[in-house]
PDB file of N, CA and C in Angstrom:
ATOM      1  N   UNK A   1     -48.743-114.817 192.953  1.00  0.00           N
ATOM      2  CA  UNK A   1     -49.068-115.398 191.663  1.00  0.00           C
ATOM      3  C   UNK A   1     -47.797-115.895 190.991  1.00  0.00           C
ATOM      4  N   UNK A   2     -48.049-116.940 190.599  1.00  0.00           N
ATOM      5  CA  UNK A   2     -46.694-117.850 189.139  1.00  0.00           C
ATOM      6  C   UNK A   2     -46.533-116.638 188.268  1.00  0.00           C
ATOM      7  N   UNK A   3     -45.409-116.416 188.017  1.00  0.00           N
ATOM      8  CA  UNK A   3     -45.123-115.410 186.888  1.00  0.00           C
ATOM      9  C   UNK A   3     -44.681-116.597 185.279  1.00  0.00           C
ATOM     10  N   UNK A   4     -45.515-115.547 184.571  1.00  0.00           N
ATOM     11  CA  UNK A   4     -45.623-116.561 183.141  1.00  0.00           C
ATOM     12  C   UNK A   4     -46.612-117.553 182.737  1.00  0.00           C
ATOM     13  N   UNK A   5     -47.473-117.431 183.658  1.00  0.00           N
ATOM     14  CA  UNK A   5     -48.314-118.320 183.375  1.00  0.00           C
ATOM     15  C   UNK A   5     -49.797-117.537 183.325  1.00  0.00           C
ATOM     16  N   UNK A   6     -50.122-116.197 183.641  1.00  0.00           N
ATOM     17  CA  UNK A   6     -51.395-115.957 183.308  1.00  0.00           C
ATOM     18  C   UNK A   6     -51.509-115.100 182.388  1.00  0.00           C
ATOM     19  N   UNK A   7     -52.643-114.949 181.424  1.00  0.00           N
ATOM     20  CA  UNK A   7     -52.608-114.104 180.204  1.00  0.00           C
ATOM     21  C   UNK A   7     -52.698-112.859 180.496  1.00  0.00           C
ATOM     22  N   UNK A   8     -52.508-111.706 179.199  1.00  0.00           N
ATOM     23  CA  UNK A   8     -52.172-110.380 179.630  1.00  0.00           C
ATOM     24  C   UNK A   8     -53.642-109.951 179.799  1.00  0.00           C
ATOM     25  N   UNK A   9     -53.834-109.530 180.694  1.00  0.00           N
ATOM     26  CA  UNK A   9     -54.884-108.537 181.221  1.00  0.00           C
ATOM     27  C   UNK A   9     -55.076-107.209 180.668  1.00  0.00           C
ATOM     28  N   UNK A  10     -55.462-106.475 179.827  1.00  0.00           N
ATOM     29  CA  UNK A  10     -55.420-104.942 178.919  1.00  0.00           C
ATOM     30  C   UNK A  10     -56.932-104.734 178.625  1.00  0.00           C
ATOM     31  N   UNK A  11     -56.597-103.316 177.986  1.00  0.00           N
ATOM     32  CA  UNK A  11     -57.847-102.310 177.672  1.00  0.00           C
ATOM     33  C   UNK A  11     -57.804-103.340 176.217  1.00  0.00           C
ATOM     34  N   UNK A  12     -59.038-103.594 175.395  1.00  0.00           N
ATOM     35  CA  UNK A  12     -59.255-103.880 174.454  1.00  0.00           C
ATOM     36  C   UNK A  12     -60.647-103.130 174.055  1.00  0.00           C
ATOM     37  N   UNK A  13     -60.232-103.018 172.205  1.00  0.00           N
ATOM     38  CA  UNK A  13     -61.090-102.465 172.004  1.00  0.00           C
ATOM     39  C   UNK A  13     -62.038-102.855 170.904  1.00  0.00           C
ATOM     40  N   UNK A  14     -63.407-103.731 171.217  1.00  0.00           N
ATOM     41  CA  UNK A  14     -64.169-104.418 170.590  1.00  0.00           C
ATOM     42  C   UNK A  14     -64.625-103.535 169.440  1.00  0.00           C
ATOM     43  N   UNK A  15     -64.875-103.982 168.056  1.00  0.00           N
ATOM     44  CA  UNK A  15     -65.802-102.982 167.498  1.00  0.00           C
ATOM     45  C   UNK A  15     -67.113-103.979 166.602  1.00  0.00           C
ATOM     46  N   UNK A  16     -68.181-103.876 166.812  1.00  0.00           N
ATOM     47  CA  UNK A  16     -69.429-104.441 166.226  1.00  0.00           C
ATOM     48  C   UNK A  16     -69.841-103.662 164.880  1.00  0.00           C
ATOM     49  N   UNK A  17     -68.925-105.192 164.368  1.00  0.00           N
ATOM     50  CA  UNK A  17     -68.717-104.599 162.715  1.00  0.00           C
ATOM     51  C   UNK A  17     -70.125-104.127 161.917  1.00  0.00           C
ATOM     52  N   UNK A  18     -71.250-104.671 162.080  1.00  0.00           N
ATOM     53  CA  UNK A  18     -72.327-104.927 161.555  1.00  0.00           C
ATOM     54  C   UNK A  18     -72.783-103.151 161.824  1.00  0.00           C
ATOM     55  N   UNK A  19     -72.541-102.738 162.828  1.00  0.00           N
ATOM     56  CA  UNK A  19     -73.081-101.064 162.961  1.00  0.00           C
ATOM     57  C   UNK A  19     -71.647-100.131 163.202  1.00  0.00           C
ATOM     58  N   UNK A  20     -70.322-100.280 163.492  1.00  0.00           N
ATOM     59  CA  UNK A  20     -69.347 -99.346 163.815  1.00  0.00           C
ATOM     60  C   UNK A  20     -69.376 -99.321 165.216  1.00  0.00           C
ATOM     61  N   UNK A  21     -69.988 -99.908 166.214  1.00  0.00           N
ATOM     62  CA  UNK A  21     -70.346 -99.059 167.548  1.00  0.00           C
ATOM     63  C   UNK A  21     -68.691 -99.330 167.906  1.00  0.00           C
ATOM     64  N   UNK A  22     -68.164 -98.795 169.007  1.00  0.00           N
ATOM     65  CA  UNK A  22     -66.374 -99.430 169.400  1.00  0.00           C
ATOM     66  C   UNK A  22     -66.875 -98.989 170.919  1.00  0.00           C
ATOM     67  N   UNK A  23     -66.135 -99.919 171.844  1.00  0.00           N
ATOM     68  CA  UNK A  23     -66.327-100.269 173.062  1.00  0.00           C
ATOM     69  C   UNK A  23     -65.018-100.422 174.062  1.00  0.00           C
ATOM     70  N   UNK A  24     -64.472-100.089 174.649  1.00  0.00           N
ATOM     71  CA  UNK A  24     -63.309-100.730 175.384  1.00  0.00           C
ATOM     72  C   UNK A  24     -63.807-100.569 176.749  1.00  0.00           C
ATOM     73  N   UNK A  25     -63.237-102.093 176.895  1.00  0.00           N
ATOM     74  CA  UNK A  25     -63.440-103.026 177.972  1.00  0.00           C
ATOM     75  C   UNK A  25     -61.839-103.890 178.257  1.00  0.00           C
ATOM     76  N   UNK A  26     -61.336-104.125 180.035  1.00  0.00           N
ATOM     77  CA  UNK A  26     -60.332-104.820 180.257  1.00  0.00           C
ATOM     78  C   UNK A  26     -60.896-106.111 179.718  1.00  0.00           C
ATOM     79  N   UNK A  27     -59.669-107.120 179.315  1.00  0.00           N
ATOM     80  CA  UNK A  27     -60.150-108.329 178.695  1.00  0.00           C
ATOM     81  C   UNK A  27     -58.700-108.984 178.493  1.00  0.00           C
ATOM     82  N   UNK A  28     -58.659-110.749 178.236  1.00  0.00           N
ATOM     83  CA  UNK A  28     -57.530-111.263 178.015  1.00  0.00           C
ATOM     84  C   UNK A  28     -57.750-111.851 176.414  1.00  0.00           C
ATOM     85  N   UNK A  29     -58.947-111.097 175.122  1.00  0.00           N
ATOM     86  CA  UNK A  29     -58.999-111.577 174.527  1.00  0.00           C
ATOM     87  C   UNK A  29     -58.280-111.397 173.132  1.00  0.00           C
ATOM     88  N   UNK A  30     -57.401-111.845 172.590  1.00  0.00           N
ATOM     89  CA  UNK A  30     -56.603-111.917 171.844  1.00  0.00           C
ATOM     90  C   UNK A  30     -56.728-110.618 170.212  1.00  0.00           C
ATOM     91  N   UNK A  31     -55.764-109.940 169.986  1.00  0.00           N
ATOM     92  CA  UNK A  31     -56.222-109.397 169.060  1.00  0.00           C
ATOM     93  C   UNK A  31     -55.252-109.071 168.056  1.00  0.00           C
ATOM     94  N   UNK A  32     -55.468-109.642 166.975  1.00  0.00           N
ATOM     95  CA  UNK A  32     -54.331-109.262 165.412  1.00  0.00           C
ATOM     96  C   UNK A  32     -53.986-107.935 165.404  1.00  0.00           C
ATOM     97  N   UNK A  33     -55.030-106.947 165.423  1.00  0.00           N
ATOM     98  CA  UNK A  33     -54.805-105.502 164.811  1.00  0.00           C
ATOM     99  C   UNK A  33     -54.312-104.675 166.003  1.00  0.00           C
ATOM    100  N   UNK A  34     -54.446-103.513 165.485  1.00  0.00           N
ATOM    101  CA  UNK A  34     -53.877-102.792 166.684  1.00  0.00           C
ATOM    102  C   UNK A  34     -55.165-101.205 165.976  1.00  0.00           C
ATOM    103  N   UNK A  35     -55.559-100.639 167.604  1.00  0.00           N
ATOM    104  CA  UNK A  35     -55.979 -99.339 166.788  1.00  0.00           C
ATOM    105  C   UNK A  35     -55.802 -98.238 167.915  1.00  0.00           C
ATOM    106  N   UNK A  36     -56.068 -96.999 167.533  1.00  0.00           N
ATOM    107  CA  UNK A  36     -55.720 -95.925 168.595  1.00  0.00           C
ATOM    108  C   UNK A  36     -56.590 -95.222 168.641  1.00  0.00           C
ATOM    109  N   UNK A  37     -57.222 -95.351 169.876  1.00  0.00           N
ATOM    110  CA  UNK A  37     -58.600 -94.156 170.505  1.00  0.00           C
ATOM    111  C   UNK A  37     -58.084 -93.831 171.707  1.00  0.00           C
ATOM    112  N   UNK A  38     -58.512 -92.288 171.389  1.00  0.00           N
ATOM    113  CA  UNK A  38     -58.373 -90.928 172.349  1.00  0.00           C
ATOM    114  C   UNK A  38     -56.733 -91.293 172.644  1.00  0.00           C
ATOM    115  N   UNK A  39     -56.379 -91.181 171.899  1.00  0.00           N
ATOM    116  CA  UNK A  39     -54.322 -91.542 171.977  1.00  0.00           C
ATOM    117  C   UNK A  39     -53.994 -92.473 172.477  1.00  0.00           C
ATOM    118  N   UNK A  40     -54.925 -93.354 172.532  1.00  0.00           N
ATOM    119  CA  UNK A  40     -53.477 -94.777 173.387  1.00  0.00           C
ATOM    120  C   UNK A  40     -53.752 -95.706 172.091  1.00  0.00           C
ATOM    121  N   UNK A  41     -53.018 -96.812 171.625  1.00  0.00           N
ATOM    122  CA  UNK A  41     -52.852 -98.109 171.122  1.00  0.00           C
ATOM    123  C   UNK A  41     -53.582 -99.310 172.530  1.00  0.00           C
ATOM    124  N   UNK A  42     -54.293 -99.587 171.138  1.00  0.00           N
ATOM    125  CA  UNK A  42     -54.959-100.983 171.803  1.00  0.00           C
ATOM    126  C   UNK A  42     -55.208-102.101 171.088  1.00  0.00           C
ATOM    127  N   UNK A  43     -55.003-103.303 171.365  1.00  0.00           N
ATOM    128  CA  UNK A  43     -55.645-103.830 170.371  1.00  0.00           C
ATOM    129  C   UNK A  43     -57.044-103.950 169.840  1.00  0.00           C
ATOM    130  N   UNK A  44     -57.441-104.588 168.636  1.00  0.00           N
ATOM    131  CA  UNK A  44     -58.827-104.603 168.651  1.00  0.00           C
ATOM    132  C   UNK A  44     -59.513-105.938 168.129  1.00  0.00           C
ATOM    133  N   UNK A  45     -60.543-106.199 168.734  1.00  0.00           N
ATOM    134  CA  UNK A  45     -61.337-107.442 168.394  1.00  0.00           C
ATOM    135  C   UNK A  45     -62.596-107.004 167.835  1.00  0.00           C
ATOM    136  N   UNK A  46     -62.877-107.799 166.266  1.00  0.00           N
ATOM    137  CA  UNK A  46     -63.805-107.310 165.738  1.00  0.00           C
ATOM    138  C   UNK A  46     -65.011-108.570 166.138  1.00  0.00           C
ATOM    139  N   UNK A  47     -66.375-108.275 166.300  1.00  0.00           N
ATOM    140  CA  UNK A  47     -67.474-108.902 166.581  1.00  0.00           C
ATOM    141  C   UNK A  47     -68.867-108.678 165.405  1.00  0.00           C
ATOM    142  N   UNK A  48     -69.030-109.833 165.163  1.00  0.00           N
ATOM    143  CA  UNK A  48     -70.049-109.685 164.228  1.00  0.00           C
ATOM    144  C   UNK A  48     -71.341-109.467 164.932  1.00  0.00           C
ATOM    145  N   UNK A  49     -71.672-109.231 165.777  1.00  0.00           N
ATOM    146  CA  UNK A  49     -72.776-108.434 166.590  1.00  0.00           C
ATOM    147  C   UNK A  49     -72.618-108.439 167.675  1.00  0.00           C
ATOM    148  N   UNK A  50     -73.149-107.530 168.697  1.00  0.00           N
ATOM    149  CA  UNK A  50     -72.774-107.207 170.052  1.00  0.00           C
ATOM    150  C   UNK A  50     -74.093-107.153 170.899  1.00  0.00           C
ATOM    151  N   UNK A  51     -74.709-106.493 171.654  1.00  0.00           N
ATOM    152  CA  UNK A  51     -75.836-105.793 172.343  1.00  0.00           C
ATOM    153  C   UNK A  51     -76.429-104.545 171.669  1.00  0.00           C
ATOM    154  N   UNK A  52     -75.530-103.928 170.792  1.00  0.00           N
ATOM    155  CA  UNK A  52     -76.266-102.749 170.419  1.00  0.00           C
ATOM    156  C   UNK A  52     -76.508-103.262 168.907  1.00  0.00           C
ATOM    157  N   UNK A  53     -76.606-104.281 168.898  1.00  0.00           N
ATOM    158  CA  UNK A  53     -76.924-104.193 167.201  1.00  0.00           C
ATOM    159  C   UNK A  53     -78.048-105.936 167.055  1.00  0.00           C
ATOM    160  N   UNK A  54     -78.003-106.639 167.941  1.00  0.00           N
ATOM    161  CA  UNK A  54     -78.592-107.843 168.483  1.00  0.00           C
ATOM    162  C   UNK A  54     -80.074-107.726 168.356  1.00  0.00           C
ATOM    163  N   UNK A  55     -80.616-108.390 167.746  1.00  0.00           N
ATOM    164  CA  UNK A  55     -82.257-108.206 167.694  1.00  0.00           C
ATOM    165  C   UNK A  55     -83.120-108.280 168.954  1.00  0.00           C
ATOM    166  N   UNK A  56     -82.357-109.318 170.068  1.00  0.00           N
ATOM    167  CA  UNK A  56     -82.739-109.394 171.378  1.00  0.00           C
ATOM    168  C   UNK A  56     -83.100-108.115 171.974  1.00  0.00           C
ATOM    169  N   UNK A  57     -81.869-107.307 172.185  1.00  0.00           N
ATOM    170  CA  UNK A  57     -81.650-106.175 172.738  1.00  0.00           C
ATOM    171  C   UNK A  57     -82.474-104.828 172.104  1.00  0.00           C
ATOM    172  N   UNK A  58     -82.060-104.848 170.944  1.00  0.00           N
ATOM    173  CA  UNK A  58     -82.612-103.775 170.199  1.00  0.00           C
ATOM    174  C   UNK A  58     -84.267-103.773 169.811  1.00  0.00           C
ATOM    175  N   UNK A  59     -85.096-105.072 170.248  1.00  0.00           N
ATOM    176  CA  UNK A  59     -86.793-105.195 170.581  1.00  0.00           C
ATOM    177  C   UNK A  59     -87.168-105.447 169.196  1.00  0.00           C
ATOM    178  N   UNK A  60     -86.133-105.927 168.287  1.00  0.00           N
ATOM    179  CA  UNK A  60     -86.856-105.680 166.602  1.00  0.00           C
ATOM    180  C   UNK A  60     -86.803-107.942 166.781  1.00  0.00           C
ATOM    181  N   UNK A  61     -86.184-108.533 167.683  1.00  0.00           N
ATOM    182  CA  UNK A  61     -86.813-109.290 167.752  1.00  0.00           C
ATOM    183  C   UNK A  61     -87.936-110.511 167.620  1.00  0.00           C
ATOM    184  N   UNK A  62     -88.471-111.321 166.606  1.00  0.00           N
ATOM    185  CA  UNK A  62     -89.739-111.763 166.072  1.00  0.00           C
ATOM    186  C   UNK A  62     -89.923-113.319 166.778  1.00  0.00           C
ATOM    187  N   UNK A  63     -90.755-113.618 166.948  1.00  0.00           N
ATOM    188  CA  UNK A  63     -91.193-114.837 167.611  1.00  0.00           C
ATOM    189  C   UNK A  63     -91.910-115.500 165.913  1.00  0.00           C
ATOM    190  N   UNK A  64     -91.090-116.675 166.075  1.00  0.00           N
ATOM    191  CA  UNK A  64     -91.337-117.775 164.613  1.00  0.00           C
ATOM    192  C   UNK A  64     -91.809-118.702 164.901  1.00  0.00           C
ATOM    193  N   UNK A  65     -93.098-119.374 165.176  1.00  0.00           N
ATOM    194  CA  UNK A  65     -94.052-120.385 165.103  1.00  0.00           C
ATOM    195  C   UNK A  65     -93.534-121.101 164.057  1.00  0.00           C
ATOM    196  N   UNK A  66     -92.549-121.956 164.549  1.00  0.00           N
ATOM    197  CA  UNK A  66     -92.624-123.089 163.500  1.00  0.00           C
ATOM    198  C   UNK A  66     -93.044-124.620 164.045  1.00  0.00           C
ATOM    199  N   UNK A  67     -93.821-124.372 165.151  1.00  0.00           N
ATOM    200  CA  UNK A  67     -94.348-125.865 165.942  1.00  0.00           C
ATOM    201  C   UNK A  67     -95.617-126.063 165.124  1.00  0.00           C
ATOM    202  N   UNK A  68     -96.332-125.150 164.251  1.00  0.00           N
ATOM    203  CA  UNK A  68     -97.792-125.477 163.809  1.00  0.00           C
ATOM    204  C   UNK A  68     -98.432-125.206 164.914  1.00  0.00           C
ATOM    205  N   UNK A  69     -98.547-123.864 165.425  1.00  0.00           N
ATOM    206  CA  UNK A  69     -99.385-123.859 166.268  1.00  0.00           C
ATOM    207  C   UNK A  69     -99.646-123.734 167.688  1.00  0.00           C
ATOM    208  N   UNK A  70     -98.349-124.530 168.401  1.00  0.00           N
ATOM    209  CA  UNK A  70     -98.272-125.401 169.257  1.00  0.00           C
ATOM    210  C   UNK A  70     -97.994-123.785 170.505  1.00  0.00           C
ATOM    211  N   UNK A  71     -97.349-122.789 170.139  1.00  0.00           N
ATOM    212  CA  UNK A  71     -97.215-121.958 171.108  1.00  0.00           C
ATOM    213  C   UNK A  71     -98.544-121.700 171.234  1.00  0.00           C
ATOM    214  N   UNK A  72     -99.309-121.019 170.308  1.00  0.00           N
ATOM    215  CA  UNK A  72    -100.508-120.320 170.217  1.00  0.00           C
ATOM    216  C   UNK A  72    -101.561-121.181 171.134  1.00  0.00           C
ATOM    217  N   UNK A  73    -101.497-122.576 170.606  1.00  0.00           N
ATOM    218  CA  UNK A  73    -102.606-123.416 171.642  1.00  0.00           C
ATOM    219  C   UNK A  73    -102.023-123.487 172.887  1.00  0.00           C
ATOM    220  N   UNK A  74    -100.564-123.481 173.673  1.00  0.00           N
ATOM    221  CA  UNK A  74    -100.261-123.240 174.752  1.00  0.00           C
ATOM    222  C   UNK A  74    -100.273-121.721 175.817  1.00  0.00           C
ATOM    223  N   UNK A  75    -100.721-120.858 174.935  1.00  0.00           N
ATOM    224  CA  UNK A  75    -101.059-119.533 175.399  1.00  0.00           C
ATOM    225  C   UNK A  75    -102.637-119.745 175.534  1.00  0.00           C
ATOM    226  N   UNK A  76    -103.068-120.607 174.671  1.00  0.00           N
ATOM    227  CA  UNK A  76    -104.801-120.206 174.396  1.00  0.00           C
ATOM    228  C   UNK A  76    -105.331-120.801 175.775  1.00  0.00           C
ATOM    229  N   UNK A  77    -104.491-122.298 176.187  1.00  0.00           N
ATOM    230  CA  UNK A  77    -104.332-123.041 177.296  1.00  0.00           C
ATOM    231  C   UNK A  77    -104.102-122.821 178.429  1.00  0.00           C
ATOM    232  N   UNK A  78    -103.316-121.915 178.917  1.00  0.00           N
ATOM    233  CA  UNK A  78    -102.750-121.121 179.970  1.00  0.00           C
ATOM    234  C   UNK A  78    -103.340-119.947 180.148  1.00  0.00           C
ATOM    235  N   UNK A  79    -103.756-118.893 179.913  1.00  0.00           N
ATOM    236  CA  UNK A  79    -103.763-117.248 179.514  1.00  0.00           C
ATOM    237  C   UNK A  79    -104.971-117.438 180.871  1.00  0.00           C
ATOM    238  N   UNK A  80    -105.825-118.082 181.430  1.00  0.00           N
ATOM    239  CA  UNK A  80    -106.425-117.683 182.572  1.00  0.00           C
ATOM    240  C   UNK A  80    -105.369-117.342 183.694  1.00  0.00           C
ATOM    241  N   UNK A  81    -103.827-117.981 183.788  1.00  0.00           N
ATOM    242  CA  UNK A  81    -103.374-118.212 185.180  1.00  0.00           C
ATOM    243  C   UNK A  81    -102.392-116.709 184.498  1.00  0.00           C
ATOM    244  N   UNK A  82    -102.373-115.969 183.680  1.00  0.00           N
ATOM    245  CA  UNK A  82    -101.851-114.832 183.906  1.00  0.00           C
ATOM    246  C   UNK A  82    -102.274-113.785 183.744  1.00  0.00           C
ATOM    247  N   UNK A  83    -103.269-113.675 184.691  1.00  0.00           N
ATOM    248  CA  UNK A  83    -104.012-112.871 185.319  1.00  0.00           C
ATOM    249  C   UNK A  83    -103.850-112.291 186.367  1.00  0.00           C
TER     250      UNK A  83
END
């Protein structure tokens, strides 16, 4: 490998501001702060939502009909072949 030319590779430590959860994961992604879990210094990257706090993930999720309809008559349309 070229020396100087690839970014630093480290433990980083994400935290998903919206709930507190903190995560460390290797990563080359850049971070201002600095914080210390279970005694080492790491940096940290803050995320305004993650997987544990994501409506996807967490099933709270809502399906928004804003076609007028248009899903509902395409389920009403289909619903024999998923069977």
């Amino acid at each position: 490998m070229k020396e100087g030319i690839h970014p630093t590779y480290r433990d980083v430590c994400f935290l998903d501001q919206s709930n507190g959860m903190q995560f460390i994961i290797r990563s080359c992604a850049p971070g201002r702060e600095m914080i210390t879990v279970d005694g080492r210094e790491m940096p940290l990257f803050k995320l305004e939502t993650s997987s544990e706090s994501h409506a996807f993930y967490t099933g709270q999720q809502k399906s928004v009909d804003t076609l007028g309809g248009r899903v509902e008559k395409f389920r009403n349309k289909f619903a024999h072949l998923r069977k």
